[in-house]
Protein backbone atom coordinates (compact mmCIF):
# COMPACT_ATOMS: atom_id res chain seq x y z
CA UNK A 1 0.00 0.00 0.00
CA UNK A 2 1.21 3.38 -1.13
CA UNK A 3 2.09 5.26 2.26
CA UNK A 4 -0.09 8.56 2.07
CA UNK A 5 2.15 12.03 2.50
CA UNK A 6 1.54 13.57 5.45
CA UNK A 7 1.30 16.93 4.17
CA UNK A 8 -0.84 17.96 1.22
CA UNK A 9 0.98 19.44 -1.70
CA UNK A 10 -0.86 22.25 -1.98
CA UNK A 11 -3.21 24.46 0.28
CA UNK A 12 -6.41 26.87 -0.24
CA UNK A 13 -5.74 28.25 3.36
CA UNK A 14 -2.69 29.93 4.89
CA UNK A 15 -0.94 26.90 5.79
CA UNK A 16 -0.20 23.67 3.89
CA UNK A 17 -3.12 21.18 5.14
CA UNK A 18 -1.45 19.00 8.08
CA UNK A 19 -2.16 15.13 7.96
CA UNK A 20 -1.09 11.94 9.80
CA UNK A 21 1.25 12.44 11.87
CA UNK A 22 1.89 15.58 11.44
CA UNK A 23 -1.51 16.92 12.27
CA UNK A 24 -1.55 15.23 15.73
CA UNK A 25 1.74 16.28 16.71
CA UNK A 26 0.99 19.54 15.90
CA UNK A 27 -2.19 19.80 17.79
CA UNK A 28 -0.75 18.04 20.88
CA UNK A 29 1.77 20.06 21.37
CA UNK A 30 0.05 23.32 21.07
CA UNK A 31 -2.54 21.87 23.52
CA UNK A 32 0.52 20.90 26.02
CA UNK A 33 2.40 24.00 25.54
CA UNK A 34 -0.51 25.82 27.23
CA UNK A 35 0.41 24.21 30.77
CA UNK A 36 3.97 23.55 30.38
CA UNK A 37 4.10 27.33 29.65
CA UNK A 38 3.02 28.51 33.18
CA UNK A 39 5.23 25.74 34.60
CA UNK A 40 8.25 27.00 32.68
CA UNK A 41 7.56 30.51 33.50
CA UNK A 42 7.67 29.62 37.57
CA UNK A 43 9.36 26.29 38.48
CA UNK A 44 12.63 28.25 39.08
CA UNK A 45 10.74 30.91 41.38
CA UNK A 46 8.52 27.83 43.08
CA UNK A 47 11.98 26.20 43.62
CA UNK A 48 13.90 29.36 44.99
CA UNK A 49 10.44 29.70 47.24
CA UNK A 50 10.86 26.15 48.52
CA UNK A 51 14.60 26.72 49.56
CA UNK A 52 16.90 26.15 46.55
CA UNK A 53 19.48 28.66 46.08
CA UNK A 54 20.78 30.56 42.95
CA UNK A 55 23.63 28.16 42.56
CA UNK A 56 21.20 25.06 42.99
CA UNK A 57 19.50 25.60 40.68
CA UNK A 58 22.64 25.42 38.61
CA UNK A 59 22.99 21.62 39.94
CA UNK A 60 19.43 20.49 39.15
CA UNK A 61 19.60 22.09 35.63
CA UNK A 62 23.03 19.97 35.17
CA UNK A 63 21.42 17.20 36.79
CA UNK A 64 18.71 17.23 34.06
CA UNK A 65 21.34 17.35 31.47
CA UNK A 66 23.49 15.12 32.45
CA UNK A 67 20.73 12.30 32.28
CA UNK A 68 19.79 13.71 29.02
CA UNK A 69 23.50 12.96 27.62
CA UNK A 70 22.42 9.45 29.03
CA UNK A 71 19.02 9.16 27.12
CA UNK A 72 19.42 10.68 24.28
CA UNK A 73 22.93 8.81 23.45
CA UNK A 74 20.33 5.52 23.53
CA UNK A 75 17.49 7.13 21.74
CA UNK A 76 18.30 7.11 18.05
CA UNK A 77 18.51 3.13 19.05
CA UNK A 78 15.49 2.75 21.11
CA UNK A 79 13.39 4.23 18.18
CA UNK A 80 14.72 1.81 15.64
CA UNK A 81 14.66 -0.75 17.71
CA UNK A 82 11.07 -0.57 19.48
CA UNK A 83 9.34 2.24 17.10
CA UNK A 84 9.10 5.63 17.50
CA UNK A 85 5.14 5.95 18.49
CA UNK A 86 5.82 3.28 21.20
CA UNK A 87 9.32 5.30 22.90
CA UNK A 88 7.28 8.47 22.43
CA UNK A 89 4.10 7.28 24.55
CA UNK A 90 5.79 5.39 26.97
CA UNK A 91 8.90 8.08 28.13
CA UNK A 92 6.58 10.59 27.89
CA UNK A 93 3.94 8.67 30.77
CA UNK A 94 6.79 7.97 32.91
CA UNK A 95 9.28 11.06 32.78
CA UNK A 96 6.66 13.70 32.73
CA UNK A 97 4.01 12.11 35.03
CA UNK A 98 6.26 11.10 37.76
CA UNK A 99 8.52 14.17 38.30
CA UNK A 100 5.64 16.28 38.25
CA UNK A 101 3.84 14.53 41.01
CA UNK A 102 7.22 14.99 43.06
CA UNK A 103 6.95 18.28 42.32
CA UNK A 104 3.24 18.98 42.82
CA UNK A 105 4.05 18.18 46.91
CA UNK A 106 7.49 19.01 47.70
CA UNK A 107 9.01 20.03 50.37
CA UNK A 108 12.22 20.20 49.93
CA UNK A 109 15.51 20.89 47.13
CA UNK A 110 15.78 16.34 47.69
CA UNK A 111 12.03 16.73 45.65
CA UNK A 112 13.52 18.14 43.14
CA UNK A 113 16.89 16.41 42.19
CA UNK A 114 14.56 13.24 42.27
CA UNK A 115 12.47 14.95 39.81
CA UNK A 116 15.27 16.56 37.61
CA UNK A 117 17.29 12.95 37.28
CA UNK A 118 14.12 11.44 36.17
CA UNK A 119 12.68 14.11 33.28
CA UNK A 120 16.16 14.02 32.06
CA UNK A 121 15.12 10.39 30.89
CA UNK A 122 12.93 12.10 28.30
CA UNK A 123 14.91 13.89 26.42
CA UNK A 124 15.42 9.55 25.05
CA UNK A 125 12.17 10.21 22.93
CA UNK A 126 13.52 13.33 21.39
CA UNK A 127 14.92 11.09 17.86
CA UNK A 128 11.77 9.00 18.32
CA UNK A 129 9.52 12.49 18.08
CA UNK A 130 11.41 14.02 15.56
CA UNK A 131 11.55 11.14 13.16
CA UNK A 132 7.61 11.36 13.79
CA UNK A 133 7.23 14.73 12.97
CA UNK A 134 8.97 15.16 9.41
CA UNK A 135 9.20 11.59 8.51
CA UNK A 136 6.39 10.81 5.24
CA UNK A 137 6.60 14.73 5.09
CA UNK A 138 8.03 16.06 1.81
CA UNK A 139 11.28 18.30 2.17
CA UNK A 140 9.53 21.52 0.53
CA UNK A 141 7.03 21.39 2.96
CA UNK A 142 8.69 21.13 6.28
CA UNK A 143 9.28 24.72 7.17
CA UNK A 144 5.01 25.04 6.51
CA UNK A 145 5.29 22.02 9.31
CA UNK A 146 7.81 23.53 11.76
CA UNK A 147 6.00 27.01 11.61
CA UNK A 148 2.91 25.72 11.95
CA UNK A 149 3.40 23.66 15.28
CA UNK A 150 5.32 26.82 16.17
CA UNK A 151 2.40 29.11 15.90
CA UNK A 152 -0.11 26.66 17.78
CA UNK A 153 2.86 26.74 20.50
CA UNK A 154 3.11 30.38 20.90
CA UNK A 155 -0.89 30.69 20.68
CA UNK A 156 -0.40 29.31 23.76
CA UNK A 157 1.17 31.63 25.45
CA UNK A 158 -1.44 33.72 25.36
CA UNK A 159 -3.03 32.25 28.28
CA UNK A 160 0.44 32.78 30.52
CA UNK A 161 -1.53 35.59 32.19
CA UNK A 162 -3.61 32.77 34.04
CA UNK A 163 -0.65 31.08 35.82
CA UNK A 164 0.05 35.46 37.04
CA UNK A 165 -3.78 35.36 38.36
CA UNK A 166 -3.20 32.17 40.04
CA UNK A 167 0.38 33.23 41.57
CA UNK A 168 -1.21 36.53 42.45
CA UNK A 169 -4.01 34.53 44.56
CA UNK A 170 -2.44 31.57 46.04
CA UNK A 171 1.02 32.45 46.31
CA UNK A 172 4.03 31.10 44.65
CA UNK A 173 4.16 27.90 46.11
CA UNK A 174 0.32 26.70 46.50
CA UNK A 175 0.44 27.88 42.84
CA UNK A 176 3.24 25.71 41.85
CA UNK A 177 1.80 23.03 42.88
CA UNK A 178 -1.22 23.32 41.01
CA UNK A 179 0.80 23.54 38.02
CA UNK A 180 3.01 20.87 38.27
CA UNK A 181 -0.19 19.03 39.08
CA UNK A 182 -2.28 20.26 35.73
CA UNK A 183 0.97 19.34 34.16
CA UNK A 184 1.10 15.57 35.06
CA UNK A 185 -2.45 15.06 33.91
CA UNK A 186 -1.48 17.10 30.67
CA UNK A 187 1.37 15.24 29.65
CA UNK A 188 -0.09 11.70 30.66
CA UNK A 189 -3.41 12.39 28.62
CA UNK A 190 -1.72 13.81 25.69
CA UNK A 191 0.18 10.43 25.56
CA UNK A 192 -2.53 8.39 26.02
CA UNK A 193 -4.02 9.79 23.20
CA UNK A 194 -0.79 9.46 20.76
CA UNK A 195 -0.99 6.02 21.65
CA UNK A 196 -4.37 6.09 19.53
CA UNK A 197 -3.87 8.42 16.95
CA UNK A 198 -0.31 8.01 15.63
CA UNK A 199 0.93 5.77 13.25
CA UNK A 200 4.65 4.08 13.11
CA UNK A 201 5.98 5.73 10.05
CA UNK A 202 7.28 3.40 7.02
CA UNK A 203 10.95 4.09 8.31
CA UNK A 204 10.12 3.13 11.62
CA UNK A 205 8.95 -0.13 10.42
CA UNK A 206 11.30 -0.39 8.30
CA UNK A 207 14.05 0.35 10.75
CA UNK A 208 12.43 -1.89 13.17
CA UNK A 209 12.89 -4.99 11.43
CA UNK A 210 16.83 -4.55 10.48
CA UNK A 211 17.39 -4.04 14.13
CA UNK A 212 15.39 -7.05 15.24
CA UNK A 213 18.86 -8.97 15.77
CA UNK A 214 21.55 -5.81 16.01
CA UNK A 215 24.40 -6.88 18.52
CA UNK A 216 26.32 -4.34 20.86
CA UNK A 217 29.20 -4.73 18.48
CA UNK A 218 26.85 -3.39 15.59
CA UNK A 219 25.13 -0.41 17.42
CA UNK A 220 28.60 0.90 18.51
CA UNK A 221 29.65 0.40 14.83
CA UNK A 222 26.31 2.47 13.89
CA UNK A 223 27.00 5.09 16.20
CA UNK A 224 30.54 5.43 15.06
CA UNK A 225 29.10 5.81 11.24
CA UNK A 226 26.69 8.35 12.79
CA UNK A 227 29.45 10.57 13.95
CA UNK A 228 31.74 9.84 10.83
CA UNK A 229 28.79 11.44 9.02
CA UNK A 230 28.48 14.43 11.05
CA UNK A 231 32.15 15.42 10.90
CA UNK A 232 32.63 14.33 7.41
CA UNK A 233 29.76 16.48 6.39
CA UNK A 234 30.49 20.43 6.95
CA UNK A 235 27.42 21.44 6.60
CA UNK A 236 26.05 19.01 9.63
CA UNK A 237 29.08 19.94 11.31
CA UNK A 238 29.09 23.66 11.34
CA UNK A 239 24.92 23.56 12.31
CA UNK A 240 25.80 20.77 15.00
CA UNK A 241 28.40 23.46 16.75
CA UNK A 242 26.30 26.76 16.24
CA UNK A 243 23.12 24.90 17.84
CA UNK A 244 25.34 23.52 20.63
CA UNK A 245 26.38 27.18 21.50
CA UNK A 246 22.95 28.56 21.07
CA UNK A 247 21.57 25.43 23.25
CA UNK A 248 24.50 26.63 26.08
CA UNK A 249 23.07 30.44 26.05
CA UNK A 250 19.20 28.99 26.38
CA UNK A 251 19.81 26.95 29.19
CA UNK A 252 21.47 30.15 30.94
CA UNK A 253 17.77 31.99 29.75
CA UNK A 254 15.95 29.04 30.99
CA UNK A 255 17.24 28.70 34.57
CA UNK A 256 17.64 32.25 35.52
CA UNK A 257 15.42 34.49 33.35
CA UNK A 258 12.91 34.66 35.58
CA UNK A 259 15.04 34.74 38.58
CA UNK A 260 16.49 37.84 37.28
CA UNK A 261 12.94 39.22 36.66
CA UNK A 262 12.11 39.10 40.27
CA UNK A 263 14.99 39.61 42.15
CA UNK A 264 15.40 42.86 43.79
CA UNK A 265 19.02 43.18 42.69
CA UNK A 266 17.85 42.55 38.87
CA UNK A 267 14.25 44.17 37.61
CA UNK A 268 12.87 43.66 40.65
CA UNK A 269 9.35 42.98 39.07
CA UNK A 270 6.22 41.05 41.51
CA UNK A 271 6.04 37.46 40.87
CA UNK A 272 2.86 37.47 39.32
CA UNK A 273 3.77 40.14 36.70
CA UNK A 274 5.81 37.89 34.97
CA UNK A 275 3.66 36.43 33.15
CA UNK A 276 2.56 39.12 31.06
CA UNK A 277 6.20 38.83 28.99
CA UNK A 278 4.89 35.14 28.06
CA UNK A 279 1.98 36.60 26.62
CA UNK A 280 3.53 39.54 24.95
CA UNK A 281 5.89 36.83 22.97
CA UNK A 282 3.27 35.13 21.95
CA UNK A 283 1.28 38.02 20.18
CA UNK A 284 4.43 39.20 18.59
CA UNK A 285 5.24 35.17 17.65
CA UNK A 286 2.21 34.61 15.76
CA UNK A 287 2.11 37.95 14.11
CA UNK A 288 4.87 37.38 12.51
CA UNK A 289 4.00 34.28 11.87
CA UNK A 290 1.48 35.07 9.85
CA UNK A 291 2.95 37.71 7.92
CA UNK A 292 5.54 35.45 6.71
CA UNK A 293 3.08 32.41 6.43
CA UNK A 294 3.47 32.51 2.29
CA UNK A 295 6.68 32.11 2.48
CA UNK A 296 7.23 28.52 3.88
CA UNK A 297 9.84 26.77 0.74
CA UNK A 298 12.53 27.54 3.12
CA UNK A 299 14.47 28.78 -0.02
CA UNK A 300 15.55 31.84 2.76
CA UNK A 301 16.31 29.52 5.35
CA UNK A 302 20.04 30.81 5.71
CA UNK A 303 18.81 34.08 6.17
CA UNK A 304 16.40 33.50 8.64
CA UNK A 305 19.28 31.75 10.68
CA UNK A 306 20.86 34.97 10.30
CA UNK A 307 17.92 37.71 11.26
CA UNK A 308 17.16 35.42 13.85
CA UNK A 309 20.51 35.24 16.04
CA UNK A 310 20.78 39.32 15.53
CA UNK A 311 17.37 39.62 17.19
CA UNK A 312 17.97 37.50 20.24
CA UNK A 313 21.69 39.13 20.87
CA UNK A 314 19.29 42.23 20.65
CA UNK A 315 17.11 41.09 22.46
CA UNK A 316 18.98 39.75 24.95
CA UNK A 317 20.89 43.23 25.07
CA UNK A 318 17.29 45.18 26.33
CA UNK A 319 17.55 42.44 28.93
CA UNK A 320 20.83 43.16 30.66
CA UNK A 321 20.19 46.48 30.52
CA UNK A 322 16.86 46.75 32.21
CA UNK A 323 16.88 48.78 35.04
CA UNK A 324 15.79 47.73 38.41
CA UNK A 325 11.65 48.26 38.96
CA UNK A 326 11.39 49.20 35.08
CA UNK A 327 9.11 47.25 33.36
CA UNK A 328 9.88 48.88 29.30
CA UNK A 329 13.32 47.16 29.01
CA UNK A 330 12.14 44.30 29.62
CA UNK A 331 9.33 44.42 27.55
CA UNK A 332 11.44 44.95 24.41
CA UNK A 333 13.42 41.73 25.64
CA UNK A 334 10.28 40.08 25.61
CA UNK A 335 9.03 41.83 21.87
CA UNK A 336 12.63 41.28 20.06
CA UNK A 337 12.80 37.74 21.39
CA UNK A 338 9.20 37.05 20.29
CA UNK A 339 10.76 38.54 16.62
CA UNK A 340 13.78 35.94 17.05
CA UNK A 341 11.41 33.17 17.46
CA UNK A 342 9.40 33.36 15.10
CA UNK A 343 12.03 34.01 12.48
CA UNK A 344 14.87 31.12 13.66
CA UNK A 345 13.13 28.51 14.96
CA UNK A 346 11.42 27.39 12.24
CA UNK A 347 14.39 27.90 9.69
CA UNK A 348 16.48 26.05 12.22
CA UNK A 349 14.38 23.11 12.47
CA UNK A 350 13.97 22.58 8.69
CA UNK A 351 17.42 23.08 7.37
CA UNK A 352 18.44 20.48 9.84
CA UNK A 353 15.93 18.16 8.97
CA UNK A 354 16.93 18.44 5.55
CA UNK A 355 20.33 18.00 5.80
CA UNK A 356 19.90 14.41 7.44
CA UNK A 357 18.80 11.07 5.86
CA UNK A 358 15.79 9.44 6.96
CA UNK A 359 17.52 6.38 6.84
CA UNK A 360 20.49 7.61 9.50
CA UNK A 361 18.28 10.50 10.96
CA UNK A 362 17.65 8.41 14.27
CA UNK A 363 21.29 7.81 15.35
CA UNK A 364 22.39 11.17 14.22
CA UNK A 365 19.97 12.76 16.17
CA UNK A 366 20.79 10.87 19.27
CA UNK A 367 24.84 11.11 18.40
CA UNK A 368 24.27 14.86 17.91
CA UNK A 369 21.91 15.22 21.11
CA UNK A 370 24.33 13.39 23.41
CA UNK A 371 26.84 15.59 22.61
CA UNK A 372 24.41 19.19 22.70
CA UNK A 373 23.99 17.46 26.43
CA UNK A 374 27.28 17.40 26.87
CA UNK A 375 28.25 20.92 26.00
CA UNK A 376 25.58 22.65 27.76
CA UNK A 377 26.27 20.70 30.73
CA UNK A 378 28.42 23.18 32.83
CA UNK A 379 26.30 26.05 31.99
CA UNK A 380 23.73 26.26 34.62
CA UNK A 381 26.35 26.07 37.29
CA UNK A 382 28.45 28.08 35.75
CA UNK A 383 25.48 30.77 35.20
CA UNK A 384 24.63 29.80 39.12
CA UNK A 385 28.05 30.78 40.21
CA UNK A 386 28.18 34.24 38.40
CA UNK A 387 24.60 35.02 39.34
CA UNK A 388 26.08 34.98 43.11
CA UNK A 389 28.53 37.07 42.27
CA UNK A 390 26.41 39.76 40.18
CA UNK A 391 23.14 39.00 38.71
CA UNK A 392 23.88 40.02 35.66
CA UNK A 393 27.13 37.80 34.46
CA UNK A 394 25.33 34.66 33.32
CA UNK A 395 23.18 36.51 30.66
CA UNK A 396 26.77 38.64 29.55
CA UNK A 397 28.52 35.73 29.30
CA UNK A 398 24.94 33.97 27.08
CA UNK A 399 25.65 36.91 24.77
CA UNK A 400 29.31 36.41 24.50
CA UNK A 401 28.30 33.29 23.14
CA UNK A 402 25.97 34.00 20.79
CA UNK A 403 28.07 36.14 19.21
CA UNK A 404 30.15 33.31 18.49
CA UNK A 405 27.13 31.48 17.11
CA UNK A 406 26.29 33.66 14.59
CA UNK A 407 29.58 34.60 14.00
CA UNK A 408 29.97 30.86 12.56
CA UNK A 409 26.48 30.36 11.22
CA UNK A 410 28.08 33.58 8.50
CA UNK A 411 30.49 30.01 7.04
CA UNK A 412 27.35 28.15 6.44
CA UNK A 413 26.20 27.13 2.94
CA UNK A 414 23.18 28.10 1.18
CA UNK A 415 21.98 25.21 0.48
CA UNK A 416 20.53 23.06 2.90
CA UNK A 417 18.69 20.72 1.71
CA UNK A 418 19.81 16.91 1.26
CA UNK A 419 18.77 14.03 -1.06
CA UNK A 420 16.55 11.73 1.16
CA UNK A 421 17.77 8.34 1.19
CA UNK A 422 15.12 5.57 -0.33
């Protein structure tokens, strides 16, 4: 039977018409970024409430990435091997249900290095999701794909503002527990329901069957080819290190963004105001979005790699230099980000799905995520350290390394598309 594409060639509407895969994917995870979204924007504050310190918080981040290097080493295997609908539903039951309900009641930093070490376990579906995302899906079309799931993820953001109301009500920690809470039951349903509505793609199946009988000895030999294809090919190479860096700079963002935000010695701003920057992003995001939305061949991708890095250095410029109690500095962090977004993300995710096979995309993707884990691995406690020291080093030293990031994305060719193995 002729395996249907799982995006329509052509589209009466803004965007290409999602199917199969694809189209679930796409709605699940705009449907699960609307809770994961108020946990995001105050796990670090719920910890900091519960006792953790600034440099902490470093540990738990590493914590989390170091059991990522561990996972997502195996998980370009574990998707070949077992499928990549069954790793995808399973990993995401266990390491989002269970760390959540350790977070949803406790009381104490032990809570959450029990909870860090085991969501670090599923970054081993991240090859099994991505193969499910663009595999069946024609190269042209993939940047329609990627900005699509992108807009339905920054839609919602819009609702940010209600995780503020319920901060502003409960306080920071009854609040954080509701979220981690509406976060368990989020992520568990959602995979419940993948469990019914995806479909193995015909690589998976494929890839399946030829490792029915794989030995040790033949999995290290297939990781080794993995990596010889990364280095031999400069284009993979070049993306592999700029993403790395950028992936380094985010997880400084990630930890202490909102840290900074309320601390008294950085903006200074009330807990629950917060969550208006969410919401701001995601108005900008989807703007754009859909002012760009005819132009999804990915022809520009390069550029867009470009534009994109300038506007978060920007960006992340307005942040550093917000002044204490000001809320307009950070607001244009918030808006130029937002722009960065919506112009990167996308172009990043296609041009490096199209510069990997199908047939090797699983083991690249887990070669290539084992070492991002790797890389980024010091930076929360390094960011934790400098925070102590003055609030604003971490997010100087993100820039610094940005810079360096784009500086090398400038050597990448135009072309980024590669013939998909058959």
């Amino acid at each position: 039977m002729i395996q249907q594409p799982a995006l329509q060639r052509k589209s009466p509407g803004f965007f290409p018409v999602v199917r199969g895969n694809a189209r679930v994917i796409s709605i699940t995870e705009g449907i699960a970024a609307i809770s994961f979204q108020w946990y995001r924007t105050y796990v670090s504050l719920y910890m900091v409430a519960l006792g953790v310190t600034a440099v902490q918080l470093g540990w738990l981040e590493s914590i989390l990435i170091f059991t990522q290097f561990i996972s997502t080493l195996m998980g370009g295997y574990f998707a070949d091997r077992f499928g990549r609908k069954r790793m995808l539903v399973v990993f995401d039951i266990l390491c989002w249900g269970v760390p959540m309900a350790l977070y949803a009641v406790a009381q104490n930093p032990w809570y959450f290095l029990i909870g860090r070490f085991i969501n670090g376990f599923v970054y081993i579906v991240v090859p099994s999701f991505q193969c499910l995302f663009v595999e069946d899906v024609p190269a042209e079309h993939r940047v329609a794909v990627f900005r699509m799931v992108q807009f339905l993820t920054s839609g919602a953001r819009l609702l940010a503002p209600v995780a503020g109301v319920l901060v502003a009500v409960m306080g920071i920690i009854p609040a954080g527990r509701v979220l981690a809470a509406i976060v368990m039951v989020s992520s568990v349903s959602i995979a419940v329901y993948r469990q019914f509505a995806l479909q193995e793609t015909s690589m998976g199946r494929e890839r399946m069957v030829s490792t029915l009988n794989l030995r040790p000895r033949e999995l290290i030999q297939q990781y080794k080819e993995a990596i010889r294809l990364m280095v031999g090919d400069r284009r993979v190479l070049i993306f592999m290190v700029v993403r790395n860096l950028l992936g380094f700079s985010t997880v400084i963002w990630t930890t202490y963004s909102t840290v900074y935000l309320a601390d008294g010695r950085g903006v200074g701003l009330a807990d629950a105001t917060i969550s208006v920057f969410p919401f701001v992003s995601a108005v900008v995001t989807m703007a754009v979005i859909l002012l760009a939305g005819r132009r999804t061949d990915g022809r520009e991708a390069l550029g867009s790699l470009v534009a994109g890095q300038v506007l978060n250095i920007v960006a992340c410029l307005f942040f550093v230099i917000s002044p204490a109690g000001t809320l307009i500095w950070a607001l244009l962090w918030a808006v130029a980000s937002a722009l960065s977004v919506a112009v990167f993300r996308p172009a990043n995710d296609s041009y490096w799905a199209n510069i990997v096979g199908d047939r090797e995309r699983a083991l690249i993707l887990s070669a290539s995520g084992a070492l991002a884990a790797l890389v980024t691995l010091p930076a929360a406690p390094l960011a934790g350290i400098l925070y102590t020291t003055s609030p604003r080093g971490p997010f100087v030293l993100g820039i610094v390394v940005q810079i360096v990031a784009l500086g090398l994305t400038l050597f990448l060719p135009r072309e980024g598309t590669k013939q998909q193995a058959v």
